[in-house]
Protein backbone atom coordinates (compact mmCIF):
# COMPACT_ATOMS: atom_id res chain seq x y z
CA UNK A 1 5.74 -23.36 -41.91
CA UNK A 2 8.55 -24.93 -39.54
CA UNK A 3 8.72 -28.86 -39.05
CA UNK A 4 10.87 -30.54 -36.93
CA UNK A 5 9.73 -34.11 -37.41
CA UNK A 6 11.99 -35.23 -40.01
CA UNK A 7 15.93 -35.76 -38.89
CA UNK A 8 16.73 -32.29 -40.04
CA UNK A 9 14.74 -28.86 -39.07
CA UNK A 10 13.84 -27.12 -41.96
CA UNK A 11 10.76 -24.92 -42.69
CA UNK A 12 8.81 -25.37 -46.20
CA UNK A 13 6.30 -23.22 -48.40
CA UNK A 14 3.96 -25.86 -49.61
CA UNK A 15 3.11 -26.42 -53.65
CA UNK A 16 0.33 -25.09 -55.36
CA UNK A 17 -0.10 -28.80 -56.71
CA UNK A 18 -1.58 -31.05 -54.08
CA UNK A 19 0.55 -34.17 -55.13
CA UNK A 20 3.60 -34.54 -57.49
CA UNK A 21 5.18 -31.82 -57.19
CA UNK A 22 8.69 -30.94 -57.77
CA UNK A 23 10.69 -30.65 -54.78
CA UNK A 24 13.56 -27.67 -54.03
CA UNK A 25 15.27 -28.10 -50.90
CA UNK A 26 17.53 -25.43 -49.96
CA UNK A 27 20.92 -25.54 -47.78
CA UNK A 28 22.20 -22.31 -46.14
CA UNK A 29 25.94 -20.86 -46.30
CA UNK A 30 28.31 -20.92 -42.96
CA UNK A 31 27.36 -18.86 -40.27
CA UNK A 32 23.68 -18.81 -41.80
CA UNK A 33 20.09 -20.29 -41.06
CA UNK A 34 17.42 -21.33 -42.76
CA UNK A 35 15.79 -18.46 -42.84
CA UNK A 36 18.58 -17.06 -45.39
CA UNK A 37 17.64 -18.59 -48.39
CA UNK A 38 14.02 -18.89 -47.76
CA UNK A 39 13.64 -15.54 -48.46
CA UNK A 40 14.06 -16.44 -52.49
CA UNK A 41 10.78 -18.60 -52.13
CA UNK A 42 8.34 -15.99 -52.94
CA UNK A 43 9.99 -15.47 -56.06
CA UNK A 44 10.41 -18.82 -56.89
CA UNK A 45 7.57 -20.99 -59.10
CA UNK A 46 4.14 -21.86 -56.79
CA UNK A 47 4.23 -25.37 -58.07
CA UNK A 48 7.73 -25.91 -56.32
CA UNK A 49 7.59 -27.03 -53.09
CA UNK A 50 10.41 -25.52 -51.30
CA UNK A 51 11.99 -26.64 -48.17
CA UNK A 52 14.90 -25.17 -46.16
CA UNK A 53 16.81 -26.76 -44.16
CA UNK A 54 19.31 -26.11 -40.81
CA UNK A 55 22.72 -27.12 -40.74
CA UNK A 56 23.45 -29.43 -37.79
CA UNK A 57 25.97 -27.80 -35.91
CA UNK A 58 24.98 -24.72 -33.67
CA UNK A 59 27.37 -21.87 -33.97
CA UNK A 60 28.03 -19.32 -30.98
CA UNK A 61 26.77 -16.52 -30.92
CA UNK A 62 24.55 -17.61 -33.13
CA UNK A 63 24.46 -19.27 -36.58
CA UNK A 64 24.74 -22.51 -37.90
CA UNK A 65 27.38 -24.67 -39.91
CA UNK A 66 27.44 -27.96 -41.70
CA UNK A 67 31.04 -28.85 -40.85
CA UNK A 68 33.44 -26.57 -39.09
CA UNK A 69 36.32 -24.59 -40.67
CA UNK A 70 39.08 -24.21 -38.45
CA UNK A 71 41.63 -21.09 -38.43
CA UNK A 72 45.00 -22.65 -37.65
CA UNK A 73 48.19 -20.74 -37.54
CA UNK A 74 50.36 -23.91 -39.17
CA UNK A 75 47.08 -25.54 -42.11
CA UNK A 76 45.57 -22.16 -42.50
CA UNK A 77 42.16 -22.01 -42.73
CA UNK A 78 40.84 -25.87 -43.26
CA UNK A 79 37.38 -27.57 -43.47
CA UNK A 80 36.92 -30.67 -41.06
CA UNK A 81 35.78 -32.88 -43.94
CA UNK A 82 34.87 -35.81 -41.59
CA UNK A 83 32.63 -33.43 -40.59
CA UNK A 84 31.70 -32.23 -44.28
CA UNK A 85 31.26 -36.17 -44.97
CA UNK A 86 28.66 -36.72 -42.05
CA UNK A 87 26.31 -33.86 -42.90
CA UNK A 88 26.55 -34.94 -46.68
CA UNK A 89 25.00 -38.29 -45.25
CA UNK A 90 22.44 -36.55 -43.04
CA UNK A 91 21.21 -35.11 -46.07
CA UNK A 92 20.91 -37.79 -48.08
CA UNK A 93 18.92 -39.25 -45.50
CA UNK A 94 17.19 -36.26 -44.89
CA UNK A 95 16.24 -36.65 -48.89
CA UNK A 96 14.76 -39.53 -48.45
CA UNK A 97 12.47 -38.80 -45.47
CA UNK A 98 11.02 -36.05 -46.80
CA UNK A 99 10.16 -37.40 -50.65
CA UNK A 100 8.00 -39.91 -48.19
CA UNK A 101 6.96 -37.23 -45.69
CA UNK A 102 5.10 -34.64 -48.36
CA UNK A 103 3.59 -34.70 -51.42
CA UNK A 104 6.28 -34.57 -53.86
CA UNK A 105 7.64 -36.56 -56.81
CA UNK A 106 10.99 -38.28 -55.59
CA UNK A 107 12.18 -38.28 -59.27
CA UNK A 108 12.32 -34.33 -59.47
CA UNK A 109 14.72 -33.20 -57.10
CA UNK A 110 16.41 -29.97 -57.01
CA UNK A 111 19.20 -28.99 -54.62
CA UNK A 112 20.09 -24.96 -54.14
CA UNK A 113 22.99 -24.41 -51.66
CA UNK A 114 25.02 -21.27 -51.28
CA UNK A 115 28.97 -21.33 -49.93
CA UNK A 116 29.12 -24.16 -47.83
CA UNK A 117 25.48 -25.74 -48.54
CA UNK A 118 27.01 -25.60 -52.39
CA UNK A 119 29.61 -27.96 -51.42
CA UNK A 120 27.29 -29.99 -49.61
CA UNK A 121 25.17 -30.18 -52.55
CA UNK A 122 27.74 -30.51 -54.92
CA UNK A 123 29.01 -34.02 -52.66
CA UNK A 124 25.71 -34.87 -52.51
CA UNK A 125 24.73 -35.53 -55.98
CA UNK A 126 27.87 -37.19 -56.85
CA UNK A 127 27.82 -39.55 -54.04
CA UNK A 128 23.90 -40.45 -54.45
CA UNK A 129 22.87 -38.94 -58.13
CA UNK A 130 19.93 -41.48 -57.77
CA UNK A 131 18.42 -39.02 -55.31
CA UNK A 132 18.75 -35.42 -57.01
CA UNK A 133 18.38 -34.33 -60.68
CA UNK A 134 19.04 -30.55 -60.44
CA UNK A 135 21.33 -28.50 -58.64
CA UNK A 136 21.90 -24.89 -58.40
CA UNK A 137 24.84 -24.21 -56.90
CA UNK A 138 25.80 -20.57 -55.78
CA UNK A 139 29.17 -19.50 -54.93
CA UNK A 140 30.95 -22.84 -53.67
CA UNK A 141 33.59 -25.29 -55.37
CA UNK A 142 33.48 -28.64 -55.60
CA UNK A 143 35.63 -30.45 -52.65
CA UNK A 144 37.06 -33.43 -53.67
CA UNK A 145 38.04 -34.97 -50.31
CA UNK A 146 34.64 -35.41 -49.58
CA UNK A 147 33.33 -37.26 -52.77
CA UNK A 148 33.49 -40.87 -53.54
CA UNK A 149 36.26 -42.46 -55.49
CA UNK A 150 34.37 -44.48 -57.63
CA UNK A 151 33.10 -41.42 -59.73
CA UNK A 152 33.88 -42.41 -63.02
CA UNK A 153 31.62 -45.35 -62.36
CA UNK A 154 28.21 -43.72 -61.65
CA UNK A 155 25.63 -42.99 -63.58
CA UNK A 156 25.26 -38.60 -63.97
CA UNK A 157 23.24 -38.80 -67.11
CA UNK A 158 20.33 -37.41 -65.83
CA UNK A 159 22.13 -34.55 -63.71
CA UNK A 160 22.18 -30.85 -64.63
CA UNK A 161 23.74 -28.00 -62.80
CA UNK A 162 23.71 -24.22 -62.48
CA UNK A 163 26.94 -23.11 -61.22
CA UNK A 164 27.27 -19.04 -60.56
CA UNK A 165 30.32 -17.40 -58.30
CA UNK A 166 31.37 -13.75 -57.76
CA UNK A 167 33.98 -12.59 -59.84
CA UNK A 168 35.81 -10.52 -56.68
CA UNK A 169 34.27 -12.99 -54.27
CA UNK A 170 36.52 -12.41 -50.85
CA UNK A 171 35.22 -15.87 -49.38
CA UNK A 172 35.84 -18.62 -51.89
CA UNK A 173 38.00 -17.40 -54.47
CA UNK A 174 36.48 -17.11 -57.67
CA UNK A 175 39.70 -19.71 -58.92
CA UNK A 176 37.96 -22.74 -57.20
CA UNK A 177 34.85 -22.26 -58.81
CA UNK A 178 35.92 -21.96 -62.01
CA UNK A 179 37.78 -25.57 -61.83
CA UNK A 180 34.04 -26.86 -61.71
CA UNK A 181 33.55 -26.86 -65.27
CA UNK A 182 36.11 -28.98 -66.01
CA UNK A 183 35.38 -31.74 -63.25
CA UNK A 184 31.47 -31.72 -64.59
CA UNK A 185 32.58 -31.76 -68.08
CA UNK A 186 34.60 -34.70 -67.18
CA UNK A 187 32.49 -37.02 -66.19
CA UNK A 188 30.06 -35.93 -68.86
CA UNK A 189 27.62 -33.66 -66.53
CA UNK A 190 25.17 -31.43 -67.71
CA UNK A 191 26.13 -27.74 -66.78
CA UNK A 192 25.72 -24.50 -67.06
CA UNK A 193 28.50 -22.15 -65.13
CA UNK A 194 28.32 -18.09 -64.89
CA UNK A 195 30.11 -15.75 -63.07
CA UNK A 196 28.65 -12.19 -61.50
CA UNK A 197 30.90 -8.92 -60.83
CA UNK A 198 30.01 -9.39 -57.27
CA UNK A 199 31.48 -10.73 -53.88
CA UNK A 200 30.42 -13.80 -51.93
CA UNK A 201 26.32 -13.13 -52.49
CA UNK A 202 23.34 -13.97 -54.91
CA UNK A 203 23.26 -10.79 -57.17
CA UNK A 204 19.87 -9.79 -58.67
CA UNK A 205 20.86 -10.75 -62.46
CA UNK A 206 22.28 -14.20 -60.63
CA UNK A 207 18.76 -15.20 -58.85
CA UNK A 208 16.63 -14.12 -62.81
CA UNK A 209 19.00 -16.72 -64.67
CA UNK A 210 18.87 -19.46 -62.18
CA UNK A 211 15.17 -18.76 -61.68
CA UNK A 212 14.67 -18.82 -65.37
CA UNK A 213 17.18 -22.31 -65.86
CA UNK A 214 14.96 -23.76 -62.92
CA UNK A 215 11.94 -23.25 -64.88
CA UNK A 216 12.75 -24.90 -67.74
CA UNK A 217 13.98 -28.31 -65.91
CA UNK A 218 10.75 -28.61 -63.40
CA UNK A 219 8.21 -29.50 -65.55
């Protein structure tokens, strides 16, 4: 079902519960739609209700982004994080608006992002933790130039993440990811981080152990 009412387009899969229920909003790669990773949601508990969104900016042909990367002969290839910073506000927005707009519990929030929706969700629950509890985050890294400085000063208690990556990923190298560990262990976050003998994709093995790491945190 598509709705374009709230700030962001998304489309969602409603919950087999009829008030309550856990929320899992999904945010597509670079390039992507949110078609992409809507196709997990049959797969995916019936008590979740599942929404995925579109990344604002419209890519040509086709394709969408949530902050451009730029190919520059001098920087190399280089995300516009004002950009990056923006969209990580649109969603937390976005958050908001639809805890009030369906029948969910605002207190059991998961974000799933893959490649550049990881990032975004990874910025996203360290610059408002009050809004998400969950995140599954699929082959991204952690950008520090678009988090907050004050991070040693919120409260991540009740935050837990799934963190997978490809092992011969071409896109992000599989180096950045594995830095993520260490951040989360940092500032004392919940975690859980795997790697996959894969490139930059979800393999089969990948999607059964987040599904089954969802499970247990829903309920």
């Amino acid at each position: 079902m598509v709705n374009n009412s709230l700030s962001l387009k998304h489309i969602i899969r409603e919950s087999s519960l009829s008030e309550n229920a856990p929320l899992l909003i999904m945010f597509h790669g670079y390039g992507s739609d949110e078609n992409d990773l809507f196709s997990f949601a049959n797969e995916l508990p019936e008590e979740l209700f599942i929404i995925s969104v579109k990344a604002p900016y419209t890519m040509q042909p086709y394709g969408n982004a949530w902050y451009a990367i730029n190919f520059d002969a001098e920087k190399g290839k280089w995300s516009d994080n004002e950009q990056a910073i923006e969209s990580r506000d649109l969603i937390a927005v976005f958050i908001d608006e639809a805890t009030n707009a369906y029948p969910v519990n605002k207190h059991n929030v998961t974000l799933l992002g893959f490649s550049q929706g990881t990032i975004l969700s990874y910025a996203v629950a360290l610059t408002y933790p009050e809004k998400v509890k969950n995140i599954i985050a699929l082959s991204g890294y952690i950008n520090k130039d678009i988090l907050p400085e004050n991070l040693k000063t919120q409260d991540y208690s009740h935050l837990d993440f799934y963190c997978s990556h490809g092992s011969v990923d071409q896109v992000i190298p599989v180096d950045w990811a594995r830095q993520t560990p260490l951040f989360l262990s940092d500032l004392n976050i919940k975690h859980h981080y795997s790697e996959f003998p894969v490139g930059h994709g979800v393999a089969p093995q990948n999607f059964h152990e987040f599904k089954n790491w969802l499970l247990k945190r829903i309920s």
